[in-house]
PDB file of N, CA and C in Angstrom:
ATOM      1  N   UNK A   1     -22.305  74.906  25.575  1.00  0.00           N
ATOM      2  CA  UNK A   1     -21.006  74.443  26.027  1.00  0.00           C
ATOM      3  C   UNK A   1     -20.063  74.412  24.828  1.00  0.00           C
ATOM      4  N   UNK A   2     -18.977  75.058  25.156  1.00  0.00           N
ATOM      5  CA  UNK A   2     -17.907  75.418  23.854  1.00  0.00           C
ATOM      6  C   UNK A   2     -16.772  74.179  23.547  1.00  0.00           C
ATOM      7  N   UNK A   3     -16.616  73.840  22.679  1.00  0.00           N
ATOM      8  CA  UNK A   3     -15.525  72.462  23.291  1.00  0.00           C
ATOM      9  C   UNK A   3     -14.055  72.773  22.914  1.00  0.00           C
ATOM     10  N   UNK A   4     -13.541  72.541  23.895  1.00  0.00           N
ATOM     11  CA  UNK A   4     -11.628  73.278  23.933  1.00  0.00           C
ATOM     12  C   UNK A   4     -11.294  72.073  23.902  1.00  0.00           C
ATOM     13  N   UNK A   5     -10.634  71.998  22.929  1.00  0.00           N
ATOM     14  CA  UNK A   5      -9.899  70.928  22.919  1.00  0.00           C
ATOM     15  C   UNK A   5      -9.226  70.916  20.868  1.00  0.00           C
ATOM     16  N   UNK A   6      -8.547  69.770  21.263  1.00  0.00           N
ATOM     17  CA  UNK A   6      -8.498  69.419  19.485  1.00  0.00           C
ATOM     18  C   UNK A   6      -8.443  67.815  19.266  1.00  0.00           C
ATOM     19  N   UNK A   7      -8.594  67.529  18.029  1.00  0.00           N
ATOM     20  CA  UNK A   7      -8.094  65.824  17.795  1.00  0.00           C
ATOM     21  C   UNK A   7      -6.550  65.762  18.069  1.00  0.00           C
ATOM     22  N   UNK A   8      -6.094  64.881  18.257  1.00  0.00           N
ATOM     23  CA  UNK A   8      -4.814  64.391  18.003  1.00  0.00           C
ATOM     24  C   UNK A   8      -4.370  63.492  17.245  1.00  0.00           C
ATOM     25  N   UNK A   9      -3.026  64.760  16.586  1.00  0.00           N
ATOM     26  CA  UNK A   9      -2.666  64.058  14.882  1.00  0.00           C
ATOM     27  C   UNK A   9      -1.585  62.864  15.119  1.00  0.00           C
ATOM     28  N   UNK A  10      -1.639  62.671  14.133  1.00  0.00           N
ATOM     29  CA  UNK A  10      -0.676  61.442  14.148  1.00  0.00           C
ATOM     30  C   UNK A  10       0.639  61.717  13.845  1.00  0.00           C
ATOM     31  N   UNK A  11       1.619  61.988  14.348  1.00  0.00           N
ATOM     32  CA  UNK A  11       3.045  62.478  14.233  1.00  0.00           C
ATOM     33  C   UNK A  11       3.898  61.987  12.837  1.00  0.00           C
ATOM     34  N   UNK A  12       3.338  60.888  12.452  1.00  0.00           N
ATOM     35  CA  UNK A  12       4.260  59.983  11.178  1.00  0.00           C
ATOM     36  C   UNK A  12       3.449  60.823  10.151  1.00  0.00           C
ATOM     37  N   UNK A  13       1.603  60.915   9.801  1.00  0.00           N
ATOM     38  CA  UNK A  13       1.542  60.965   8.306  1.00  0.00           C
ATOM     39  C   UNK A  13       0.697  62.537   9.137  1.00  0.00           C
ATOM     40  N   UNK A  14       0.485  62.773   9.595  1.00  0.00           N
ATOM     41  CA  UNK A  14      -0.421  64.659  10.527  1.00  0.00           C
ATOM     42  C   UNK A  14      -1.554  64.453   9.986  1.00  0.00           C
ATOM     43  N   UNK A  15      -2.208  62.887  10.059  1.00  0.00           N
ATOM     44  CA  UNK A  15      -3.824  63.124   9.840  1.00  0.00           C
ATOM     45  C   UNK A  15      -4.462  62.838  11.032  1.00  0.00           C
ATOM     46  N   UNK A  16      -5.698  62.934  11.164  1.00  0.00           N
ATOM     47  CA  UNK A  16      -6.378  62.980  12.602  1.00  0.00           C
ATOM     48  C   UNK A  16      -6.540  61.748  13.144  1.00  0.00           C
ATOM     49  N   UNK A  17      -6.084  61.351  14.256  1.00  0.00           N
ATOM     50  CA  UNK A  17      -6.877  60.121  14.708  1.00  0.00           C
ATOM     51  C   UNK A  17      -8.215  59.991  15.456  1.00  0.00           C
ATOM     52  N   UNK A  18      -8.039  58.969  16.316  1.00  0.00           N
ATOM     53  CA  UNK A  18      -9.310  59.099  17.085  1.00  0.00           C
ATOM     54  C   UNK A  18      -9.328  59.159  18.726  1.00  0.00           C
ATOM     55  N   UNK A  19      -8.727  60.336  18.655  1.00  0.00           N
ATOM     56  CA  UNK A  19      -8.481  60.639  20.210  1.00  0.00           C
ATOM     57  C   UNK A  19      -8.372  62.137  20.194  1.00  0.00           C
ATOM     58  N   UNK A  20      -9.913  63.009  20.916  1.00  0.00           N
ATOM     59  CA  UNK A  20      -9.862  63.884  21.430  1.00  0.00           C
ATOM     60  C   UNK A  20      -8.877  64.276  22.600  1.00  0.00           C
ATOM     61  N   UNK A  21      -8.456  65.854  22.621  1.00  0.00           N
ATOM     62  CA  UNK A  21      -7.430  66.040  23.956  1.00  0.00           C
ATOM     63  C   UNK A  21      -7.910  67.575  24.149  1.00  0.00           C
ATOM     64  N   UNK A  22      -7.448  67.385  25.164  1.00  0.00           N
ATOM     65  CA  UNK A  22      -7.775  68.900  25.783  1.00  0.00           C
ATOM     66  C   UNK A  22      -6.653  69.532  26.321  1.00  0.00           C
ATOM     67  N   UNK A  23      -6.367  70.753  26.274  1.00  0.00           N
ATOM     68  CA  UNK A  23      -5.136  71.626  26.830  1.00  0.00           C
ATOM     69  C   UNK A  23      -4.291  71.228  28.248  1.00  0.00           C
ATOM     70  N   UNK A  24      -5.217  70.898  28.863  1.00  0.00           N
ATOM     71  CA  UNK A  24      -5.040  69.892  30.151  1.00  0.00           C
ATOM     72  C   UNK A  24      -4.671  68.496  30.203  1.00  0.00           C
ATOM     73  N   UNK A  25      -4.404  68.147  29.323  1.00  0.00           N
ATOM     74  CA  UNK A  25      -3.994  66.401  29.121  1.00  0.00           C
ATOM     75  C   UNK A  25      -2.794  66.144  29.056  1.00  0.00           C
ATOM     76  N   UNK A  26      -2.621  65.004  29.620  1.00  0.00           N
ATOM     77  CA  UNK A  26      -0.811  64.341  29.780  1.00  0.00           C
ATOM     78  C   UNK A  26      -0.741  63.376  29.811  1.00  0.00           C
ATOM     79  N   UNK A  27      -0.264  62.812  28.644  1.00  0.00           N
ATOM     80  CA  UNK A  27       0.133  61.025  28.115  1.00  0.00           C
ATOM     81  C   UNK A  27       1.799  60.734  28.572  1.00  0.00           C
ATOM     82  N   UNK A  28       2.105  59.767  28.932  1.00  0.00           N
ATOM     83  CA  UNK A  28       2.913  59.343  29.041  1.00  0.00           C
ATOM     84  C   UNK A  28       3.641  57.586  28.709  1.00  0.00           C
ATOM     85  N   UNK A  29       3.825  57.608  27.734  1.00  0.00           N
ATOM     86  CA  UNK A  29       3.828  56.482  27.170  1.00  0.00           C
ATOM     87  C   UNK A  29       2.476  55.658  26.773  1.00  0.00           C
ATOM     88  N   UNK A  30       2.299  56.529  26.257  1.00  0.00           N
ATOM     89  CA  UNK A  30       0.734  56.548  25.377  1.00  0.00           C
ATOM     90  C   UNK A  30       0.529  55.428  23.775  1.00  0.00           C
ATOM     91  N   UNK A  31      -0.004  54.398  23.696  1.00  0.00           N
ATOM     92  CA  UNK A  31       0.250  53.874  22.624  1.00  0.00           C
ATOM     93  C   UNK A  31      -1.130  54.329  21.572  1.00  0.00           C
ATOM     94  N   UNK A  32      -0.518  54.932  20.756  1.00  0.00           N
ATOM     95  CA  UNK A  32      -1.000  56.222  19.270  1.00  0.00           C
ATOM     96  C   UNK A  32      -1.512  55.130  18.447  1.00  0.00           C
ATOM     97  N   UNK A  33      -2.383  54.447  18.120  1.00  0.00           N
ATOM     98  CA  UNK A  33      -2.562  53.946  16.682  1.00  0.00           C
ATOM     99  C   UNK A  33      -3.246  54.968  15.617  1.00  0.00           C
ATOM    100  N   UNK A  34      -2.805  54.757  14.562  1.00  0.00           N
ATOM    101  CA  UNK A  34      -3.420  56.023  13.369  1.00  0.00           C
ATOM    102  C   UNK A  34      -4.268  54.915  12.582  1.00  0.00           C
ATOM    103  N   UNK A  35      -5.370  55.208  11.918  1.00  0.00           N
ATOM    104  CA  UNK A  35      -6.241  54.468  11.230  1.00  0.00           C
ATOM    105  C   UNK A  35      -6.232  55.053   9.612  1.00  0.00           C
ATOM    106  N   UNK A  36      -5.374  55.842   9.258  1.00  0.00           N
ATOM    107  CA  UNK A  36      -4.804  56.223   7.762  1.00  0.00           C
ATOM    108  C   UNK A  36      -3.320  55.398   7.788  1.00  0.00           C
ATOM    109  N   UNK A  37      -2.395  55.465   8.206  1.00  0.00           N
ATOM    110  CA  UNK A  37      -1.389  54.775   7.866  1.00  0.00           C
ATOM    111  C   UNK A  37      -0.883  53.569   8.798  1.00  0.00           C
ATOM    112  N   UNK A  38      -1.717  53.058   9.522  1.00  0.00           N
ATOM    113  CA  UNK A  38      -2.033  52.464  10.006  1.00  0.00           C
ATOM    114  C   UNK A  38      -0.923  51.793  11.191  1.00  0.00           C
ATOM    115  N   UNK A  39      -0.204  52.957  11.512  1.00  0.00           N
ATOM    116  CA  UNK A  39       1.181  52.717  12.690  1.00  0.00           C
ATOM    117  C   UNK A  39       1.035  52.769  14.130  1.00  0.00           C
ATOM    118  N   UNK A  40       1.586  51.831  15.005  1.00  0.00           N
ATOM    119  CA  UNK A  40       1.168  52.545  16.419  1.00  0.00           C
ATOM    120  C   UNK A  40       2.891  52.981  16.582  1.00  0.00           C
ATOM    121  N   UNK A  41       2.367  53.753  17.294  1.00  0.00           N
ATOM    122  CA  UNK A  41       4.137  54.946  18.268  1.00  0.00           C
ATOM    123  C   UNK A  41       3.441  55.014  19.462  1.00  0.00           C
ATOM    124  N   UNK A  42       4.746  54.928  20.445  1.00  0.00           N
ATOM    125  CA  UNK A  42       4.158  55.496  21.818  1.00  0.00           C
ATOM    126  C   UNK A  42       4.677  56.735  21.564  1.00  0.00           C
ATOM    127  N   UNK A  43       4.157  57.854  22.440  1.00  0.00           N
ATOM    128  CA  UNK A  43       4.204  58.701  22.715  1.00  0.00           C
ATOM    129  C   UNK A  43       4.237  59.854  23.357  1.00  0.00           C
ATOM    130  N   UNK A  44       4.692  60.692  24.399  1.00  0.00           N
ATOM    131  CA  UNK A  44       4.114  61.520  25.121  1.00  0.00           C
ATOM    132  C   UNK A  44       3.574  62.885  24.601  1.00  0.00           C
ATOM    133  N   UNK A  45       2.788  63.373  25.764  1.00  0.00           N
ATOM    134  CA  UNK A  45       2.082  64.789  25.173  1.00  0.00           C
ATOM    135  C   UNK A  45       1.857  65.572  26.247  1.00  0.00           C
ATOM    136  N   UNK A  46       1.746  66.671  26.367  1.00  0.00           N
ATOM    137  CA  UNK A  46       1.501  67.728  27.373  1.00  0.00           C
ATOM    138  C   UNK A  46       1.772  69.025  26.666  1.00  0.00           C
ATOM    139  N   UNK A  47       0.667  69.590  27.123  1.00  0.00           N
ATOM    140  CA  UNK A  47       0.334  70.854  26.504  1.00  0.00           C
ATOM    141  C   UNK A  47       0.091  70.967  25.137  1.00  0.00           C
ATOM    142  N   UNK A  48      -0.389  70.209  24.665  1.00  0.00           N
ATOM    143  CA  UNK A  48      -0.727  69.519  22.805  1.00  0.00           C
ATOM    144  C   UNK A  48       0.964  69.662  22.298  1.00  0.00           C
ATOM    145  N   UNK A  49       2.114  69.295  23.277  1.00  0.00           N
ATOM    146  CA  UNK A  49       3.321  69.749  22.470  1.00  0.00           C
ATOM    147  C   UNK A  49       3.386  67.983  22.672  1.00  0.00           C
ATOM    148  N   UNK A  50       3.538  66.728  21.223  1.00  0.00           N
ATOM    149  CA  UNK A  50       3.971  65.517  21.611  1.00  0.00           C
ATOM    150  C   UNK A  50       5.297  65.556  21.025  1.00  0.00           C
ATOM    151  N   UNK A  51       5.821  64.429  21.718  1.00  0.00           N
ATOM    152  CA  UNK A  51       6.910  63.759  22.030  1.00  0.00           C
ATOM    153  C   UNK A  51       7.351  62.360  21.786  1.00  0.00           C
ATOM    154  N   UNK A  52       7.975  61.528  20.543  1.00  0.00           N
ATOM    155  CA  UNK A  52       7.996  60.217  20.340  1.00  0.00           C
ATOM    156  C   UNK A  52       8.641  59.977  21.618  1.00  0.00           C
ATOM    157  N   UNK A  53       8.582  58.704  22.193  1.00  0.00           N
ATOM    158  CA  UNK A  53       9.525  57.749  23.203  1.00  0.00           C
ATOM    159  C   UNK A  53      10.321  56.984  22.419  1.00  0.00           C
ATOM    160  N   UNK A  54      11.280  56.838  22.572  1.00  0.00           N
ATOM    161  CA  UNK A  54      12.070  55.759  21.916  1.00  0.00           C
ATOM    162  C   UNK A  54      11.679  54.150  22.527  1.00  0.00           C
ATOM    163  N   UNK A  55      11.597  53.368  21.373  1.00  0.00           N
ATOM    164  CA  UNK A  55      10.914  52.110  21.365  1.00  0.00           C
ATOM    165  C   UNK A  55      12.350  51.202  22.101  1.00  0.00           C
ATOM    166  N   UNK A  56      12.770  50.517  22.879  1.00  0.00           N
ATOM    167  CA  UNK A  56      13.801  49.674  23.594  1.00  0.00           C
ATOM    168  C   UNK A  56      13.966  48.274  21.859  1.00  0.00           C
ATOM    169  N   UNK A  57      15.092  48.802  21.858  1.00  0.00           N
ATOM    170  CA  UNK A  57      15.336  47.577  20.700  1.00  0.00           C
ATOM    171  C   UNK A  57      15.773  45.966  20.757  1.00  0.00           C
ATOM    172  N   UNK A  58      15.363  45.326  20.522  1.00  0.00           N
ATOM    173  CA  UNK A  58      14.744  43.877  21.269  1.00  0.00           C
ATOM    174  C   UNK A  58      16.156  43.444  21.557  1.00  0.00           C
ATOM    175  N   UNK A  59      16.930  42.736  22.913  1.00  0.00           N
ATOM    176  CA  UNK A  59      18.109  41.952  23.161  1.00  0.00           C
ATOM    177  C   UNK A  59      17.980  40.838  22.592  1.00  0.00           C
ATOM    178  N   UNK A  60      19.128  40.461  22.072  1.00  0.00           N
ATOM    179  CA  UNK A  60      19.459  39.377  21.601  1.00  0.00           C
ATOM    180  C   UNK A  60      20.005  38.298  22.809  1.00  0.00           C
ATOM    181  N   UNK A  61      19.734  36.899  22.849  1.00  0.00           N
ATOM    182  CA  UNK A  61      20.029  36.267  23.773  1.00  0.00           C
ATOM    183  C   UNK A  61      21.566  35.648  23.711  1.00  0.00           C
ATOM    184  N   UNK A  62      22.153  35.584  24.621  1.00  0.00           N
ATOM    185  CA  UNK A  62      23.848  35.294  23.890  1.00  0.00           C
ATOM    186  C   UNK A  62      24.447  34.043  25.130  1.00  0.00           C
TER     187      UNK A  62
END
């Protein structure tokens, strides 16, 4: 059995994390932690092409 797929890098520093994917996979607001620089990003992905989400920046109460 051949394995298709790849790791998935980490978009901030492009080292590997720890999440296999396969050509067939689709994240959608996916939360990424990297264990080298130690950041989480959400993220989307499809077709190994990812995509940051923009993070909602916290309201202030007024």
């Amino acid at each position: 059995m051949e394995k298709q797929g790849q790791w998935l890098l980490c978009p901030s520093c492009h080292s590997k994390t720890r999440v296999w994917i396969r050509e067939d996979t689709v994240l959608k607001n996916f939360l990424l932690f990297c264990p080298k620089c130690k950041r989480e990003e959400l993220i989307n992905l499809q077709q190994f092409h990812i995509t940051r989400s923009k993070k909602p920046d916290a309201k202030t109460q007024s």
